[in-house]
Protein backbone atom coordinates (compact mmCIF):
# COMPACT_ATOMS: atom_id res chain seq x y z
CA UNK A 1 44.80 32.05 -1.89
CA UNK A 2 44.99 30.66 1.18
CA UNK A 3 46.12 32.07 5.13
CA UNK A 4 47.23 29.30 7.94
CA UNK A 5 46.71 30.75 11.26
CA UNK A 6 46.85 28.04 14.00
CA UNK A 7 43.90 26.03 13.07
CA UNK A 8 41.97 28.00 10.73
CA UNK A 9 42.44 27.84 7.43
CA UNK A 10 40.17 30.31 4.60
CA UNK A 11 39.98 30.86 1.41
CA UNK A 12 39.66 35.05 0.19
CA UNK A 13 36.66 34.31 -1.67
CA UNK A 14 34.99 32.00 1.16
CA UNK A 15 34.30 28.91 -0.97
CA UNK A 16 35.55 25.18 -0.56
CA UNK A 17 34.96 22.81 -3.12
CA UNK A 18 33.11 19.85 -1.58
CA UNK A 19 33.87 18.09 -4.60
CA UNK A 20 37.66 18.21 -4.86
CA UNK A 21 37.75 18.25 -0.47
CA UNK A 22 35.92 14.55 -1.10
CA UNK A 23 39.01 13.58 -3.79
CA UNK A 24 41.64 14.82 -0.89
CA UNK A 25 39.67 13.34 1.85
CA UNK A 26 40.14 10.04 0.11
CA UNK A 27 43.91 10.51 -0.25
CA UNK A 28 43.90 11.12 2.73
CA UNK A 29 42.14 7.70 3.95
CA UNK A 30 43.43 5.57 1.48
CA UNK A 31 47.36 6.76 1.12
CA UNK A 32 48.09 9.20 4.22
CA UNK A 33 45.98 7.61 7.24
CA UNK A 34 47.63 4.52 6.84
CA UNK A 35 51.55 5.92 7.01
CA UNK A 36 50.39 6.63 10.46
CA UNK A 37 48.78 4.00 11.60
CA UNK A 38 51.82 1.60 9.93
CA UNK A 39 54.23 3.63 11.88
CA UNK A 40 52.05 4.02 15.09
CA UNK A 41 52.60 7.40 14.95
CA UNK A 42 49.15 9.38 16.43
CA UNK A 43 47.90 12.48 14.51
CA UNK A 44 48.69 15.81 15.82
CA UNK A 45 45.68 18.04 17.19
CA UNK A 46 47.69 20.42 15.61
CA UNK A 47 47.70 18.75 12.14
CA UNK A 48 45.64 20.58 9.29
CA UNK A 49 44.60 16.94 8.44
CA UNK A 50 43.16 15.92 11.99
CA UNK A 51 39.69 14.86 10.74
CA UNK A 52 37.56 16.86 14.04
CA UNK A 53 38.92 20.14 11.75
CA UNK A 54 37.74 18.86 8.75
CA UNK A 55 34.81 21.18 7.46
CA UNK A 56 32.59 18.60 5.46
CA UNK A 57 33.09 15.70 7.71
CA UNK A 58 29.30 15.88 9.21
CA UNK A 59 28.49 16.55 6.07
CA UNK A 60 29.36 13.36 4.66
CA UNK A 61 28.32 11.28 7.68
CA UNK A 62 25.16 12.61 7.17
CA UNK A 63 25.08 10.96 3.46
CA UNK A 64 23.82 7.21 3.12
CA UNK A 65 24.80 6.06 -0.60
CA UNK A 66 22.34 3.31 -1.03
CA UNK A 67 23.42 2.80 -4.76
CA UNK A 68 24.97 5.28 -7.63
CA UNK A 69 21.76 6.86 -7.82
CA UNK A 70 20.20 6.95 -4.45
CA UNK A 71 21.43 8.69 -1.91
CA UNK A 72 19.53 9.41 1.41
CA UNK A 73 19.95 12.24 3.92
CA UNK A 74 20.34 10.35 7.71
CA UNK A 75 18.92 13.69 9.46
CA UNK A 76 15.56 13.74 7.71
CA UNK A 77 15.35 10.25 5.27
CA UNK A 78 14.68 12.10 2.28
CA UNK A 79 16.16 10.56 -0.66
CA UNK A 80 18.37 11.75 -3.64
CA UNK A 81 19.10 11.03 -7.18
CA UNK A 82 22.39 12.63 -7.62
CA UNK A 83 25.04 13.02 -4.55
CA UNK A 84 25.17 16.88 -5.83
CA UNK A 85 21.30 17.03 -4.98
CA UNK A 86 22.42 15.66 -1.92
CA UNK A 87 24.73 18.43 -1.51
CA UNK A 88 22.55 21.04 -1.77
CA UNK A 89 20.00 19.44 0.21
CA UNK A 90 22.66 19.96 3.08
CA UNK A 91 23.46 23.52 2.71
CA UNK A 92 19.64 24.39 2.25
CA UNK A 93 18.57 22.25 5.26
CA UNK A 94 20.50 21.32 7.58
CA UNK A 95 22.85 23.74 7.74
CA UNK A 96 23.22 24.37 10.94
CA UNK A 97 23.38 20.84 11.97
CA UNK A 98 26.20 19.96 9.29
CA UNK A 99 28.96 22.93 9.74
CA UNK A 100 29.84 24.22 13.01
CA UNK A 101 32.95 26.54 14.05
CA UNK A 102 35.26 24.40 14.94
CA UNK A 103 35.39 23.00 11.89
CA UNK A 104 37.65 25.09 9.74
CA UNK A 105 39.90 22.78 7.66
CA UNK A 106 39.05 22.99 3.98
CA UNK A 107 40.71 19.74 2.16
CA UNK A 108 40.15 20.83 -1.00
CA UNK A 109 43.15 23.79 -0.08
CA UNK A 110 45.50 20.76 -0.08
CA UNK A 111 44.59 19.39 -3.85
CA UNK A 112 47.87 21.34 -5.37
CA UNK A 113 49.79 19.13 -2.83
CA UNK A 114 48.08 16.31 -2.78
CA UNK A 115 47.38 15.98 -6.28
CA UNK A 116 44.00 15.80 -6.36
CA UNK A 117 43.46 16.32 -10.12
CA UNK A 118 46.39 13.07 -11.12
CA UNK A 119 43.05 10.96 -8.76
CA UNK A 120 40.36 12.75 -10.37
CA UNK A 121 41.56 14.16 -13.92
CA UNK A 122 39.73 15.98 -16.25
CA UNK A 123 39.66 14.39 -19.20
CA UNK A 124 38.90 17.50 -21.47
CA UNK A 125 42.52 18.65 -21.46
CA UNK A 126 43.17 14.94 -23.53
CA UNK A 127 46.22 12.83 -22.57
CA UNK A 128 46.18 13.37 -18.63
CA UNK A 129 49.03 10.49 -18.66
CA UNK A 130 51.40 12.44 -20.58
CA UNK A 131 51.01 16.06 -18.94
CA UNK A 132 51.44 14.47 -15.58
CA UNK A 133 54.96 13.48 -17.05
CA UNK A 134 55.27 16.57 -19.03
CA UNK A 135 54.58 19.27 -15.98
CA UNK A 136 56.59 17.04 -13.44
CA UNK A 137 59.64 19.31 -12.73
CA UNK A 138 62.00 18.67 -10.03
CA UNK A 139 62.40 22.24 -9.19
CA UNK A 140 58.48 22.21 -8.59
CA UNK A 141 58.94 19.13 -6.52
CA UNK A 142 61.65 21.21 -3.56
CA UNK A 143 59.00 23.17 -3.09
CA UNK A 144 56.19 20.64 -2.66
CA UNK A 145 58.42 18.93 -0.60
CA UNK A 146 59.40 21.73 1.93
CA UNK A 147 55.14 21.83 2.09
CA UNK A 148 55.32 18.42 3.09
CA UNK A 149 57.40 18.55 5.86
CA UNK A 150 55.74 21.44 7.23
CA UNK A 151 52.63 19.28 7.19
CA UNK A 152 54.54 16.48 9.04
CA UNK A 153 56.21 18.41 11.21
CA UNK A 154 52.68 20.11 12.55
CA UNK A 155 50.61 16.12 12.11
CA UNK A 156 53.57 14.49 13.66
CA UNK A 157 55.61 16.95 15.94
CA UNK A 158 59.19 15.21 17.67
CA UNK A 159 59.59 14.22 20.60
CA UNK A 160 62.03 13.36 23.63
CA UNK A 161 61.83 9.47 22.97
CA UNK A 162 63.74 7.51 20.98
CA UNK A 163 61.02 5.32 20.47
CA UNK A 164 58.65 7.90 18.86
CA UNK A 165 61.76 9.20 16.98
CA UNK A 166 62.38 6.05 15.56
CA UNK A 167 58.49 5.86 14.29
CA UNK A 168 58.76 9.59 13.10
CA UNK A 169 61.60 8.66 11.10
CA UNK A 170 59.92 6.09 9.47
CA UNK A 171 56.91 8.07 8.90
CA UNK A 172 58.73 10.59 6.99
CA UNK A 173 60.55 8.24 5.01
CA UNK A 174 56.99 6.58 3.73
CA UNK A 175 55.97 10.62 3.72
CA UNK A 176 59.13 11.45 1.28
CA UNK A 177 58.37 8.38 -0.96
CA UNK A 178 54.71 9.04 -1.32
CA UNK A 179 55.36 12.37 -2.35
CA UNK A 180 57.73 12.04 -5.10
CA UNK A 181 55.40 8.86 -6.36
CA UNK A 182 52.34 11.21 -6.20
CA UNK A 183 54.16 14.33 -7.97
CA UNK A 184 56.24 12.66 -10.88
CA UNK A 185 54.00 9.61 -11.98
């Protein structure tokens, strides 16, 4: 369960999964990022996905992956079999130096609409093909949908200009069609 309040964003039981934020963070980068930059259209302060809100993002600058299994800490150089070693290496150590207040923007809240688990499935539920087919509804989708232009309507807010209209537009329209293609594969 989530609450949206301005910029701060919690979950009841105080955990975010650094795993499944990393999965989102790469939709993010790799589908979402660009929409914006294609359309020239600059991300809101406001915008839950504004990367200076992101909780884990000194987190993961901090992280050096040299190869699958090394990875090195960049505050201290101490090095790291697994990237979940890594992890906790973080939280135990450097703390204070990776998390700060201002960073309150947990990705991983924005799996359900970014459908983190169609990226990343788990393969112990079998056929992940077919239940992505199976469990896409359209009635599911209006609602995912209404989400989404929340989201754009906070990341990329109107304006007076035409110009910026005109790019908005756009955005939305690659927004809209990036949606449906990520809920009903």
């Amino acid at each position: 369960m989530l609450y949206w309040s301005g910029l701060l964003l919690l979950h009841l039981n105080g955990h975010c999964s650094i795993s499944q934020s990393r999965v989102a963070r790469s939709v993010l980068h790799e589908v979402i990022f660009p929409l914006f930059d294609y359309t020239d259209v600059v991300i809101a302060d406001q915008c839950p996905f504004n990367p200076k809100y992101d909780i884990y993002a000194v987190h993961e600058q901090m992280k050096n992956k040299i190869s699958d299994y090394d990875w090195e800490c960049q505050m201290c150089g101490k090095r790291f079999y697994t990237e979940k070693s890594f992890d906790s290496h973080i939280g135990n150590r450097h703390k204070i130096n990776a998390y700060s207040q201002s960073r309150t923007i947990c990705l991983a809240s924005y799996c359900p609409l970014l459908r983190c688990s169609v990226l990343k499935p788990d393969f112990a539920y079998g056929n992940q093909m077919f239940w992505d087919e199976a469990l896409c509804e359209t009635g599911s989708f209006s609602d995912i949908s209404k989400q989404c232009e929340d989201i754009l309507n906070k990341c990329a807010p109107g304006n007076d200009s035409s110009h910026i209209q005109l790019h908005r537009k756009c955005l939305y329209e690659q927004f809209y069609t990036m949606s449906i293609f990520i809920w009903c594969i």
